[in-house]
PDB file of N, CA and C in Angstrom:
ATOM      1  N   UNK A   1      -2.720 -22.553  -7.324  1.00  0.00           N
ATOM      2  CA  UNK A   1      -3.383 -21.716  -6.346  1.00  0.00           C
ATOM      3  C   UNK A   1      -4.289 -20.732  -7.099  1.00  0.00           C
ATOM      4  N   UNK A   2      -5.950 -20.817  -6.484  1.00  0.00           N
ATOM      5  CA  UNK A   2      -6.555 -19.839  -7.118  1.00  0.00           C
ATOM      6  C   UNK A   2      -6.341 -18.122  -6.808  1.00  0.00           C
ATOM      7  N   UNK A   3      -7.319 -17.400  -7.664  1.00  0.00           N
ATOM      8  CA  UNK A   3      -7.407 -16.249  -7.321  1.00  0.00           C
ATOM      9  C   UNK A   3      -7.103 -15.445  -5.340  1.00  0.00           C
ATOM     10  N   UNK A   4      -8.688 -16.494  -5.321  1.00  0.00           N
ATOM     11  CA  UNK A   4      -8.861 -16.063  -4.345  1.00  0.00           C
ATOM     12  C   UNK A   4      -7.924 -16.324  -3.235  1.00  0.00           C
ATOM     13  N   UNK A   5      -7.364 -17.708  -3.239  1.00  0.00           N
ATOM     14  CA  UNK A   5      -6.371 -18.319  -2.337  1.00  0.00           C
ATOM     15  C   UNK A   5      -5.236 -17.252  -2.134  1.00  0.00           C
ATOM     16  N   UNK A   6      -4.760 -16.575  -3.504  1.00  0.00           N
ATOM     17  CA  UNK A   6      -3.687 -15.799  -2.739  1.00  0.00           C
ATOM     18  C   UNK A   6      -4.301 -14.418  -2.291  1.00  0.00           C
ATOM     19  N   UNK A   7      -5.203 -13.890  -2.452  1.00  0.00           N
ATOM     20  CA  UNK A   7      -5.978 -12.810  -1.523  1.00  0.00           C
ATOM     21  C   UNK A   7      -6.320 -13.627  -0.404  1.00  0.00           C
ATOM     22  N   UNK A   8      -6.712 -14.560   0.040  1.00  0.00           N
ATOM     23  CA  UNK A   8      -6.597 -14.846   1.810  1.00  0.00           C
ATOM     24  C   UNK A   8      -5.062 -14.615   2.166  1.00  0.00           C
ATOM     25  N   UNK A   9      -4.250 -15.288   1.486  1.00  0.00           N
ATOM     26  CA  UNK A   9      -3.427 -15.493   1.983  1.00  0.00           C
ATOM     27  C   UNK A   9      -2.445 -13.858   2.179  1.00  0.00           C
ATOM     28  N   UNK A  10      -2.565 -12.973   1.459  1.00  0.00           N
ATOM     29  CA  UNK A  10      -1.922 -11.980   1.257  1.00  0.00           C
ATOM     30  C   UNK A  10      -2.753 -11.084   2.288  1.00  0.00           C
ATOM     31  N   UNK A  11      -4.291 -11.365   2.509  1.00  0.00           N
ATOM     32  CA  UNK A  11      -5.165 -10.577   3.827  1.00  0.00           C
ATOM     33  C   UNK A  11      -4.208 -10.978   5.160  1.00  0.00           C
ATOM     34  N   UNK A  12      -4.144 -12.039   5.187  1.00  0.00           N
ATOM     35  CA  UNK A  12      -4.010 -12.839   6.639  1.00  0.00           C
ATOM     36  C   UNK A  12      -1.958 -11.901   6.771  1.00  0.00           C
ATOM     37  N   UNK A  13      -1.235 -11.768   5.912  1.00  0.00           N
ATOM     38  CA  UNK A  13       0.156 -11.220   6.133  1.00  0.00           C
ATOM     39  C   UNK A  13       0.269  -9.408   6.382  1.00  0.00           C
ATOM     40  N   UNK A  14      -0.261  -9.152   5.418  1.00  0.00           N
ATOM     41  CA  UNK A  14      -0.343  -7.219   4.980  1.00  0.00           C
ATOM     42  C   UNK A  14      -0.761  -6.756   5.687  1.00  0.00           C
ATOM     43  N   UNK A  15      -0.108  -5.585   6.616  1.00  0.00           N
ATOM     44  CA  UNK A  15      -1.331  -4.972   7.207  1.00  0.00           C
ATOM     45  C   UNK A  15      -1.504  -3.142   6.965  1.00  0.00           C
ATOM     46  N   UNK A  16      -0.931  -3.303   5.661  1.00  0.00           N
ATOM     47  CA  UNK A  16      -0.955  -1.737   5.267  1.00  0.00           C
ATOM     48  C   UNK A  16      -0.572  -1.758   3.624  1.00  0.00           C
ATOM     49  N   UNK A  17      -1.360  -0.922   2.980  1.00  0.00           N
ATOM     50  CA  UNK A  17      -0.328  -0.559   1.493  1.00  0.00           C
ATOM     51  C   UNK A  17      -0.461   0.678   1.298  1.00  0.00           C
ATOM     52  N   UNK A  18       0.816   0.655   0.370  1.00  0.00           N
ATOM     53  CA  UNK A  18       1.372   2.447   0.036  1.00  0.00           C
ATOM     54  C   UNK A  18       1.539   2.167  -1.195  1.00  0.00           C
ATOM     55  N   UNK A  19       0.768   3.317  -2.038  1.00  0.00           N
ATOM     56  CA  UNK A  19       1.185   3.086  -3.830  1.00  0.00           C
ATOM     57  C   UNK A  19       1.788   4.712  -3.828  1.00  0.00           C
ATOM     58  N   UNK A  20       3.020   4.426  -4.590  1.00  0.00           N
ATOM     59  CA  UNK A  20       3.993   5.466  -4.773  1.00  0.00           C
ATOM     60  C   UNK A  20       3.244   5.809  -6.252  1.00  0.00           C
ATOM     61  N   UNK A  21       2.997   6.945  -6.473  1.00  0.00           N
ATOM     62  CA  UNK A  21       2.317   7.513  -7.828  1.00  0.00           C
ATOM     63  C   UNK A  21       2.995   8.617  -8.343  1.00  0.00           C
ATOM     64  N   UNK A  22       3.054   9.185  -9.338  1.00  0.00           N
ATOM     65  CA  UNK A  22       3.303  10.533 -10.163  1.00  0.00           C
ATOM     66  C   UNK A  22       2.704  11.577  -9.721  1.00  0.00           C
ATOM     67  N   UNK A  23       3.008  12.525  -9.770  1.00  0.00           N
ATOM     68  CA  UNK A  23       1.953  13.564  -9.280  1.00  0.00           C
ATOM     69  C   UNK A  23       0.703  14.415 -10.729  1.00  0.00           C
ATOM     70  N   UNK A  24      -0.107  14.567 -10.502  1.00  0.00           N
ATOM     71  CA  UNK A  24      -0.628  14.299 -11.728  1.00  0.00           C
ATOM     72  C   UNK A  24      -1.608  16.283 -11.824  1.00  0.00           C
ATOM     73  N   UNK A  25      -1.727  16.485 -12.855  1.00  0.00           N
ATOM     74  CA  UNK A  25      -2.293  18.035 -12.795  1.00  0.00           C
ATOM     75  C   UNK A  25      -3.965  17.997 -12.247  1.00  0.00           C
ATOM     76  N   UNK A  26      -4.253  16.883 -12.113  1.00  0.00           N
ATOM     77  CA  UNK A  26      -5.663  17.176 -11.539  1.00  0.00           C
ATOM     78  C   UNK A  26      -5.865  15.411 -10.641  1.00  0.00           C
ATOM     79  N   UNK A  27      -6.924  16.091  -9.412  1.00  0.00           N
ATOM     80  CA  UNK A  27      -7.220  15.148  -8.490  1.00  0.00           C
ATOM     81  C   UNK A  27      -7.444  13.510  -9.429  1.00  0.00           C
ATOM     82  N   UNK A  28      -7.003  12.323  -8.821  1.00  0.00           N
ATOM     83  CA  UNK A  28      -7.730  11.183  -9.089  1.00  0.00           C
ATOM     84  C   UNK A  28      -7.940  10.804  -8.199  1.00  0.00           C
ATOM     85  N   UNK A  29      -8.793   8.955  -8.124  1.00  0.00           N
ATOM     86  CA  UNK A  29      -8.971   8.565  -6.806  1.00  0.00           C
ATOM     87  C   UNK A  29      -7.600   7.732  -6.391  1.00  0.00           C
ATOM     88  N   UNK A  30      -7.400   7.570  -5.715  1.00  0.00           N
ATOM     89  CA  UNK A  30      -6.056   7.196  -4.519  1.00  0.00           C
ATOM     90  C   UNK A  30      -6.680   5.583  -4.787  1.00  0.00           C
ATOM     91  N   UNK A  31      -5.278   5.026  -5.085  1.00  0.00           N
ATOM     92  CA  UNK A  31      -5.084   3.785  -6.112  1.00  0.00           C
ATOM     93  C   UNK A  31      -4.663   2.558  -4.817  1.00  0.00           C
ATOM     94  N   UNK A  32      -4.629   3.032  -3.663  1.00  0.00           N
ATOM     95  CA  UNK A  32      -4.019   2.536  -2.353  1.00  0.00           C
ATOM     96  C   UNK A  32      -5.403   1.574  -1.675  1.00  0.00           C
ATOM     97  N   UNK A  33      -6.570   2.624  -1.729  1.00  0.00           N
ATOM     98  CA  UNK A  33      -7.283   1.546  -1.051  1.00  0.00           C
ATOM     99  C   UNK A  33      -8.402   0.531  -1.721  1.00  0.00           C
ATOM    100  N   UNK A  34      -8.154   1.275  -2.681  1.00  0.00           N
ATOM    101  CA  UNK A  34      -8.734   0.512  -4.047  1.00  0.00           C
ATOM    102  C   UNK A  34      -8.170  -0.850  -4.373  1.00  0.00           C
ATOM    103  N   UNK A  35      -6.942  -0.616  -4.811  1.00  0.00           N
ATOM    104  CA  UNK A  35      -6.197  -2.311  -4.177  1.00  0.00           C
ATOM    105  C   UNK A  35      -6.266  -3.070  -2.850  1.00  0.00           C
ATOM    106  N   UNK A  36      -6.317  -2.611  -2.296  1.00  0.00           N
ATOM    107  CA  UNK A  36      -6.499  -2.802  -0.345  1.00  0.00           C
ATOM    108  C   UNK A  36      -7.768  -3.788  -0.531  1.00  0.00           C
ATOM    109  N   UNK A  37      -8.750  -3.086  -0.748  1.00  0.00           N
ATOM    110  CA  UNK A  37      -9.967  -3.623  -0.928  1.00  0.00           C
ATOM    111  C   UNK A  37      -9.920  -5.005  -2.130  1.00  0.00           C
ATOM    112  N   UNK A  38      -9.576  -4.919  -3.106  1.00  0.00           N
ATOM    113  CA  UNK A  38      -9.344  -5.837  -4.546  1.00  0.00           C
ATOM    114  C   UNK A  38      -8.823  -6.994  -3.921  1.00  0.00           C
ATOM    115  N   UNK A  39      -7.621  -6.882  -2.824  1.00  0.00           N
ATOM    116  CA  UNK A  39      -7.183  -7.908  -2.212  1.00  0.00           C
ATOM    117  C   UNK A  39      -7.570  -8.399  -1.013  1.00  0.00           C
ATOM    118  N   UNK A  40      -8.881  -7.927  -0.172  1.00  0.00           N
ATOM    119  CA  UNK A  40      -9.282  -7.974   0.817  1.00  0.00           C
ATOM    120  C   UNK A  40      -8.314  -7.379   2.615  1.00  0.00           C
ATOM    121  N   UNK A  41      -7.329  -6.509   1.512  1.00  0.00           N
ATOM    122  CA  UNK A  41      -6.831  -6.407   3.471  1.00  0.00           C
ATOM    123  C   UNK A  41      -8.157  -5.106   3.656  1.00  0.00           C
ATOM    124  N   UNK A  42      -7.690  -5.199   5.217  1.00  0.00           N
ATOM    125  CA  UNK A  42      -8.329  -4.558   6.266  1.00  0.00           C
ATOM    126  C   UNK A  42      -7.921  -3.555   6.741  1.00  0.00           C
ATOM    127  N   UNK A  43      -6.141  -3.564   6.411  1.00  0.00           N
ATOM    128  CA  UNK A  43      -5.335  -2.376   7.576  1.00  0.00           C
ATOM    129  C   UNK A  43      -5.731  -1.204   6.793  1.00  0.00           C
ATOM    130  N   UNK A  44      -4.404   0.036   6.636  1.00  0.00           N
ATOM    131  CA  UNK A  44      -4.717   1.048   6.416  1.00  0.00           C
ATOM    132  C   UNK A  44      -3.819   1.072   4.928  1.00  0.00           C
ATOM    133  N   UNK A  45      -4.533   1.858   4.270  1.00  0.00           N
ATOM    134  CA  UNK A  45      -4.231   1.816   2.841  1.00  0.00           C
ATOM    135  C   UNK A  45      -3.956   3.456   2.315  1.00  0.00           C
ATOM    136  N   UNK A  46      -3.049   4.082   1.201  1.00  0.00           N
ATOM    137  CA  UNK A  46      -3.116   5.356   0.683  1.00  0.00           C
ATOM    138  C   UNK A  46      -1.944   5.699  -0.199  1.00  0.00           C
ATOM    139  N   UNK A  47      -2.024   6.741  -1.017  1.00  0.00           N
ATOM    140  CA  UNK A  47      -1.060   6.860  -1.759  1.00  0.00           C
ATOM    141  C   UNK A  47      -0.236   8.005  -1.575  1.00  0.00           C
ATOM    142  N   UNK A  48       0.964   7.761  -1.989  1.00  0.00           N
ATOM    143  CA  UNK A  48       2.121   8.729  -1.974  1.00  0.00           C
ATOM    144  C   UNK A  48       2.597   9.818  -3.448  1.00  0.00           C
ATOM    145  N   UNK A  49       1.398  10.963  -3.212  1.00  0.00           N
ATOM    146  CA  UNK A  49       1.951  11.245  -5.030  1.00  0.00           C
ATOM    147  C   UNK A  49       3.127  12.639  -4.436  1.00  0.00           C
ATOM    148  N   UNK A  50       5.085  12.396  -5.057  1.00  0.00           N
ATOM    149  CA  UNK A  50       6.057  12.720  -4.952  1.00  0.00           C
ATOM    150  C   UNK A  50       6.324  12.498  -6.108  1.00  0.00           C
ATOM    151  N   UNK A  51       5.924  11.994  -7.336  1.00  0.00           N
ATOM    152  CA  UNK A  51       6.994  12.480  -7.936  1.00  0.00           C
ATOM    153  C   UNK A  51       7.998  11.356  -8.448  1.00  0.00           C
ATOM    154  N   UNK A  52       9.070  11.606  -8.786  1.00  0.00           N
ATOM    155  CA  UNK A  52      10.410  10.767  -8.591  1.00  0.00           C
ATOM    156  C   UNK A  52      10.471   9.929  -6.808  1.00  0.00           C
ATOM    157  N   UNK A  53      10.276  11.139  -6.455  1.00  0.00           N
ATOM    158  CA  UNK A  53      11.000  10.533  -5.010  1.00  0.00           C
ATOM    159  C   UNK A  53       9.840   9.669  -4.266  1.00  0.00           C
ATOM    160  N   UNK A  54       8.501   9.514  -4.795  1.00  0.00           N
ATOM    161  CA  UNK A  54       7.912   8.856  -3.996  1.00  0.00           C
ATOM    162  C   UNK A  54       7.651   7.954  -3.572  1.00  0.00           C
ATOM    163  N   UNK A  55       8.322   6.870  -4.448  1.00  0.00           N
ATOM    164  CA  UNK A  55       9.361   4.882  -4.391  1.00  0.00           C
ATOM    165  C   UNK A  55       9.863   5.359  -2.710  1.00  0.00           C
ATOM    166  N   UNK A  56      11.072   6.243  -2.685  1.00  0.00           N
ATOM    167  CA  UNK A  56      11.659   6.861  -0.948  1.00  0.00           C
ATOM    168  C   UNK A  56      10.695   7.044  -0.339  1.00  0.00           C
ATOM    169  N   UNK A  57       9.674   7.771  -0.702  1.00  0.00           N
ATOM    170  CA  UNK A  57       9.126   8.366   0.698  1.00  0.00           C
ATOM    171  C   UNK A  57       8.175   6.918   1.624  1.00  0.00           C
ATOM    172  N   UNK A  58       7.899   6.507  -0.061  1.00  0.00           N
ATOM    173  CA  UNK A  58       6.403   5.141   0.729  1.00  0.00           C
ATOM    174  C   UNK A  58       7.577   4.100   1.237  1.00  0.00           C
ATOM    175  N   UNK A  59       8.855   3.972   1.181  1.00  0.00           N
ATOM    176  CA  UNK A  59       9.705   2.902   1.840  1.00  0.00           C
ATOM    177  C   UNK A  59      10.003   3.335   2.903  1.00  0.00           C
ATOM    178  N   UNK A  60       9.774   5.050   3.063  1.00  0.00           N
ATOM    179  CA  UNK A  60      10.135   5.079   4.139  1.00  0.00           C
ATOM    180  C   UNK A  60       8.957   5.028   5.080  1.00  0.00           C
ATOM    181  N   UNK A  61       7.821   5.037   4.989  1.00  0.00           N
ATOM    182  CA  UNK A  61       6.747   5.548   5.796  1.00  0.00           C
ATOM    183  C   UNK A  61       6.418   3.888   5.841  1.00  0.00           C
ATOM    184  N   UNK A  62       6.561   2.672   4.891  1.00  0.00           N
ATOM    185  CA  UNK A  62       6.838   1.702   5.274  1.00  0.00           C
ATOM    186  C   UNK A  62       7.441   1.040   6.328  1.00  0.00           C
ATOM    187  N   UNK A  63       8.704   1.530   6.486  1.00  0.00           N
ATOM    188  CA  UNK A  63       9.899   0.826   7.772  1.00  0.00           C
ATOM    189  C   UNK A  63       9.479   1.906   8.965  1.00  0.00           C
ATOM    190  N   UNK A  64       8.922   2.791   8.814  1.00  0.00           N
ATOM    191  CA  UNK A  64       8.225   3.497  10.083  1.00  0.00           C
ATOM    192  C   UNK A  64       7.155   2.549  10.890  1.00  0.00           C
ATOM    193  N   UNK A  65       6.049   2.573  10.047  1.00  0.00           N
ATOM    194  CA  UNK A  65       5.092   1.919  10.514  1.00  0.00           C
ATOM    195  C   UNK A  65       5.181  -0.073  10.601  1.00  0.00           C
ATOM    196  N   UNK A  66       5.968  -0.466  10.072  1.00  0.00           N
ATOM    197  CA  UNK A  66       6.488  -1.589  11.457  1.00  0.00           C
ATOM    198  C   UNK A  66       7.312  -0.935  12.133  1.00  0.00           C
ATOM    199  N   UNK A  67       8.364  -0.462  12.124  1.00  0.00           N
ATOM    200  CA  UNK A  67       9.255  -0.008  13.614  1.00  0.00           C
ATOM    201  C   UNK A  67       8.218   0.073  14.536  1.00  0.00           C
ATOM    202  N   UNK A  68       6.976   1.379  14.392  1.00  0.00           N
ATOM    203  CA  UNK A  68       6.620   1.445  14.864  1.00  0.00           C
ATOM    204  C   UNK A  68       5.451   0.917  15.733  1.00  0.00           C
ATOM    205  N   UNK A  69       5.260  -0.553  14.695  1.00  0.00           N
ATOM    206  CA  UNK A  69       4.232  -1.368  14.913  1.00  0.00           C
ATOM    207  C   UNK A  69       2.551  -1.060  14.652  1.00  0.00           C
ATOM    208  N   UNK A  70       3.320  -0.204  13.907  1.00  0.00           N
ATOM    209  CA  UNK A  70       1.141  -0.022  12.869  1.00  0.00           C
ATOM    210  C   UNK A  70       1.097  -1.101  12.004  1.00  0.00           C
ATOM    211  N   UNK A  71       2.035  -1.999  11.575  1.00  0.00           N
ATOM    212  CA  UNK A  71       1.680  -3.178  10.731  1.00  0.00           C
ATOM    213  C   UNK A  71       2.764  -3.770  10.785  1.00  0.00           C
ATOM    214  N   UNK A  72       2.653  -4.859  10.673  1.00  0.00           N
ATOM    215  CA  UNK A  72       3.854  -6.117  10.821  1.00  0.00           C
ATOM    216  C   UNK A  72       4.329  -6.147   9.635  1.00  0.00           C
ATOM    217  N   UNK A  73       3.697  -6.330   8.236  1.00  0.00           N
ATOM    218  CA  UNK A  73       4.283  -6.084   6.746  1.00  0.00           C
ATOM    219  C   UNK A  73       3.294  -5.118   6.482  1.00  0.00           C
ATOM    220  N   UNK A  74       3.991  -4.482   5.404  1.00  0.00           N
ATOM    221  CA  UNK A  74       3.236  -3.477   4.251  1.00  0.00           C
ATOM    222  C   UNK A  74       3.820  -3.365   3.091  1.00  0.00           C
ATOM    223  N   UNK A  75       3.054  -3.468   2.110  1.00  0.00           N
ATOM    224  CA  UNK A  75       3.114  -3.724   0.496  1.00  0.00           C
ATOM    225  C   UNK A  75       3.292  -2.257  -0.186  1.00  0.00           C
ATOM    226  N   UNK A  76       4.717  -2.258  -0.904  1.00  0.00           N
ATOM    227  CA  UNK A  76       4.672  -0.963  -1.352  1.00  0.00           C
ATOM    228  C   UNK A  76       4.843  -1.277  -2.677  1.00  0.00           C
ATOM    229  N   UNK A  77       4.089  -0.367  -3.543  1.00  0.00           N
ATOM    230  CA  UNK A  77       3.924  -0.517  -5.124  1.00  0.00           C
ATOM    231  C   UNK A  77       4.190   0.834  -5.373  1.00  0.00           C
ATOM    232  N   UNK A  78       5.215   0.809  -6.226  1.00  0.00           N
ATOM    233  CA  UNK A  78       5.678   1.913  -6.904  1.00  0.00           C
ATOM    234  C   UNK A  78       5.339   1.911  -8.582  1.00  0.00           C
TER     235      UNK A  78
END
């Protein structure tokens, strides 16, 4: 399977990502929709900078948004 084959295929499932990050002493750009884009999804993309705890927070804002039905899957990278 090429490149691209698994970016359709990973567009057509995802419909959100959360990158859990460090918190860092000065602004960068948000690593969430930057991948979003790299892989072609569409939904909503952003990052979680916590720290230690921010693996928890993006799992949790994960199982929110299907419960709540803002996305059927979402890709969390810690």
């Amino acid at each position: 399977m090429t490149n691209d084959e698994i970016c359709r295929q990973i567009d057509s499932t995802i419909g959100c990502v959360i990158v859990a990050t460090s918190t860092y002493p000065c602004q960068t750009p948000a690593a969430g929709p930057q991948i979003a884009h790299r892989l072609g999804i569409v939904g909503c993309s952003f990052d979680v900078s916590s720290g230690c705890a921010g693996f928890c927070l993006a799992l949790a804002l994960a199982s929110d948004a299907v419960r709540g039905g803002t996305a059927r899957n979402v890709l969390v990278i810690a």
